[in-house]
C-alpha atoms as a PDB file:
ATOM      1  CA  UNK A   1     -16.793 -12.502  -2.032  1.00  0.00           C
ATOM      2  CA  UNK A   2     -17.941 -10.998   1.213  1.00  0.00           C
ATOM      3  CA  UNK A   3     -20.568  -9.031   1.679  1.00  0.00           C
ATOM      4  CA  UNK A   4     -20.663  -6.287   5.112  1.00  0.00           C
ATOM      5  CA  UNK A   5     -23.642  -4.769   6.320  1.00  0.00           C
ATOM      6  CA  UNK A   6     -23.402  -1.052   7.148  1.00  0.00           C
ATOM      7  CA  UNK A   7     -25.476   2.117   8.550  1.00  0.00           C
ATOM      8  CA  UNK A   8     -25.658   5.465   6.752  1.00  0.00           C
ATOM      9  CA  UNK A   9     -25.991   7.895   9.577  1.00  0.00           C
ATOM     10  CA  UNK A  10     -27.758  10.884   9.235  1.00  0.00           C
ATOM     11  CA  UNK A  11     -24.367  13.039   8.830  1.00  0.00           C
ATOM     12  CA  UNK A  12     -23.527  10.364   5.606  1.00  0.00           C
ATOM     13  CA  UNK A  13     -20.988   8.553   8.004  1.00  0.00           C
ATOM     14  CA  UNK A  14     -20.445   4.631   8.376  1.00  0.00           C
ATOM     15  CA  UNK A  15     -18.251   2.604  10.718  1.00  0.00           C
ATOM     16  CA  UNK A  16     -16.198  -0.336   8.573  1.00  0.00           C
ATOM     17  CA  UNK A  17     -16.735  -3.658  10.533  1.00  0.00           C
ATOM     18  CA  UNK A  18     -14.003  -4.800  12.466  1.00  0.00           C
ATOM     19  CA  UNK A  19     -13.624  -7.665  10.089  1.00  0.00           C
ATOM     20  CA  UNK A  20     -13.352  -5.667   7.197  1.00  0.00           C
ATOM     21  CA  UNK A  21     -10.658  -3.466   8.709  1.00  0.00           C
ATOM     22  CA  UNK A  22      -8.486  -6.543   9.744  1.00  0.00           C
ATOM     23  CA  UNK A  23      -9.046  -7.901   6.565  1.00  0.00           C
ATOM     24  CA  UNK A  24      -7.286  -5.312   4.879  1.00  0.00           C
ATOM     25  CA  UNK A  25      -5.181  -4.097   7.030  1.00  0.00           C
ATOM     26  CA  UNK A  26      -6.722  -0.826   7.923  1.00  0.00           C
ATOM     27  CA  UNK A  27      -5.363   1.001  11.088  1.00  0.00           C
ATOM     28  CA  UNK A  28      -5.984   4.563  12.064  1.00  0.00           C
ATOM     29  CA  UNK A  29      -5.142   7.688   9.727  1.00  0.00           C
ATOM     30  CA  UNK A  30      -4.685   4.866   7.097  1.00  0.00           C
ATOM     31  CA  UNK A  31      -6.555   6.288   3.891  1.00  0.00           C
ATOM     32  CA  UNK A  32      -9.442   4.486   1.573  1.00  0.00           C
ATOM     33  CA  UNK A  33     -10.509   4.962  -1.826  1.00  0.00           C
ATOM     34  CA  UNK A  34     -13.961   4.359  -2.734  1.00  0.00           C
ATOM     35  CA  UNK A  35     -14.751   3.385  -6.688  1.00  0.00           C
ATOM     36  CA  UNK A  36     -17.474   3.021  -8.130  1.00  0.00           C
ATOM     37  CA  UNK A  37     -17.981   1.734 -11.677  1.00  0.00           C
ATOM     38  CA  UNK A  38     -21.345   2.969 -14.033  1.00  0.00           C
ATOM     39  CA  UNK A  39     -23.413   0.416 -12.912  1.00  0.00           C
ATOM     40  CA  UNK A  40     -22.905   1.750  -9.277  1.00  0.00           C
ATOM     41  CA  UNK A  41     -21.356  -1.204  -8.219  1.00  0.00           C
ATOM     42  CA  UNK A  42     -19.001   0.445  -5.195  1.00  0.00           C
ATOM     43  CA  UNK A  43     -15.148  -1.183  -4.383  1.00  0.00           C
ATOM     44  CA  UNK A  44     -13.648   0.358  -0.977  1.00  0.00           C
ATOM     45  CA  UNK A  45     -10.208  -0.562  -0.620  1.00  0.00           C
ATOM     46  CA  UNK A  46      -6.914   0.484   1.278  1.00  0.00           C
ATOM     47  CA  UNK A  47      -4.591   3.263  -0.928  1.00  0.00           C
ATOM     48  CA  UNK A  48      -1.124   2.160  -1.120  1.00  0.00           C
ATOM     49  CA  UNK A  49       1.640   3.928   1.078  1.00  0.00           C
ATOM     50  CA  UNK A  50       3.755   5.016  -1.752  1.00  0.00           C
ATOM     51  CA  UNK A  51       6.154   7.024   1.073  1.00  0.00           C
ATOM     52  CA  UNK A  52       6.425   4.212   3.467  1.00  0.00           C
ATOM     53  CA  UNK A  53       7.048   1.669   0.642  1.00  0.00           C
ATOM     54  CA  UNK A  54       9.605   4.167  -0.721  1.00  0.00           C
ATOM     55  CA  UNK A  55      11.556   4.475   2.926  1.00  0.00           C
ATOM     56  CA  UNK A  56      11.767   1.274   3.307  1.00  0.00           C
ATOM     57  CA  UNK A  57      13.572   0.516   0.072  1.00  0.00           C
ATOM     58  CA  UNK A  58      15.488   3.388   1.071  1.00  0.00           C
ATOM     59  CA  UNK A  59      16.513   1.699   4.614  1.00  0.00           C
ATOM     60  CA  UNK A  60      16.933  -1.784   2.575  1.00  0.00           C
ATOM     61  CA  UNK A  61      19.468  -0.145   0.217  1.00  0.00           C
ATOM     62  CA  UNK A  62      21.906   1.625   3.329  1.00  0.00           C
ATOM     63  CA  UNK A  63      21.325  -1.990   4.875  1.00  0.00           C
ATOM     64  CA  UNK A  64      23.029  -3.164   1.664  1.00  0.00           C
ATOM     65  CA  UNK A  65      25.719  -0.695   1.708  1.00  0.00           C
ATOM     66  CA  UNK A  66      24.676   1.259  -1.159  1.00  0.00           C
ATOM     67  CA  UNK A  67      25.617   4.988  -0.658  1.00  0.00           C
ATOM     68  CA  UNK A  68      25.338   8.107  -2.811  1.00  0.00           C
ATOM     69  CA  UNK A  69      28.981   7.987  -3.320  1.00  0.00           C
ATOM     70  CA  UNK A  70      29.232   5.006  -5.471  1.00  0.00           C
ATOM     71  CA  UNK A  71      25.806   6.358  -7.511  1.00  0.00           C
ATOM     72  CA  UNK A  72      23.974   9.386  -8.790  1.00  0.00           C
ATOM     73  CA  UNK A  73      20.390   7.251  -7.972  1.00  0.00           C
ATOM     74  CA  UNK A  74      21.722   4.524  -5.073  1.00  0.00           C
ATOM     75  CA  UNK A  75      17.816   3.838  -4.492  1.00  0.00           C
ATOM     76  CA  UNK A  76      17.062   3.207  -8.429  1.00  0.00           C
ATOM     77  CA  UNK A  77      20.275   1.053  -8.522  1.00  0.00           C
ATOM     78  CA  UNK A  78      18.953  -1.250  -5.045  1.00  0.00           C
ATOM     79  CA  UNK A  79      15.948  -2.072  -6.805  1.00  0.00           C
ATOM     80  CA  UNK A  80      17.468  -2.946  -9.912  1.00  0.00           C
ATOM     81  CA  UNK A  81      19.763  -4.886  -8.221  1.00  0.00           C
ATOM     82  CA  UNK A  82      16.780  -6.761  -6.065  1.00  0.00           C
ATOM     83  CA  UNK A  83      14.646  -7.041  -9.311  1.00  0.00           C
ATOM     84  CA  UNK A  84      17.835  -8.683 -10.918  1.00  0.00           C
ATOM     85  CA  UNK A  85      18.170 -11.320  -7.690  1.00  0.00           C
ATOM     86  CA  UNK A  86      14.399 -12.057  -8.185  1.00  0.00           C
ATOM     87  CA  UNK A  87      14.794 -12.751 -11.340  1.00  0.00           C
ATOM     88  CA  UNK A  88      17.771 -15.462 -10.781  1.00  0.00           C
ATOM     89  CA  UNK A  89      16.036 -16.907  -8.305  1.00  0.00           C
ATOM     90  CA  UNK A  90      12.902 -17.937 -10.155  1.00  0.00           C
END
């Protein structure tokens, strides 16, 4: 575990150390969650792009040919099919 020092300004702001961002892959506009549990313990971490992640199945599936004439859900069917290949591959 790591720890990383920070300053509460007087507005309630901090700046995330450089090696914190790199270490999870924060860039600008990128959003963070902040937990905390009911001992107060606090876990800051990176939210998932659920719209990127989702365009670039979409791109992977036209890259595999898969078009909305052959399917009602040509997406839903890609990742079956890539779930399937992981599956055979283990």
């Amino acid at each position: 575990m790591q720890r990383f020092a920070m300053t509460v300004t007087s507005k309630g702001q901090v700046t995330l150390p450089a090696e914190f961002r790199r270490s999870i892959g924060a860039k600008p506009g990128d959003r963070l969650s902040l937990l905390m549990d009911d001992e107060g313990r606090a876990i800051l971490s990176k939210d998932k792009d659920d719209l990127r992640e989702m365009q670039a199945i979409a791109r992977r599936a036209r890259a595999a040919g898969v078009t909305r004439d052959q399917s009602p859900d040509p997406i839903g069917d890609h990742l079956i099919a890539e779930d399937e290949r992981a599956k055979s591959s283990r």
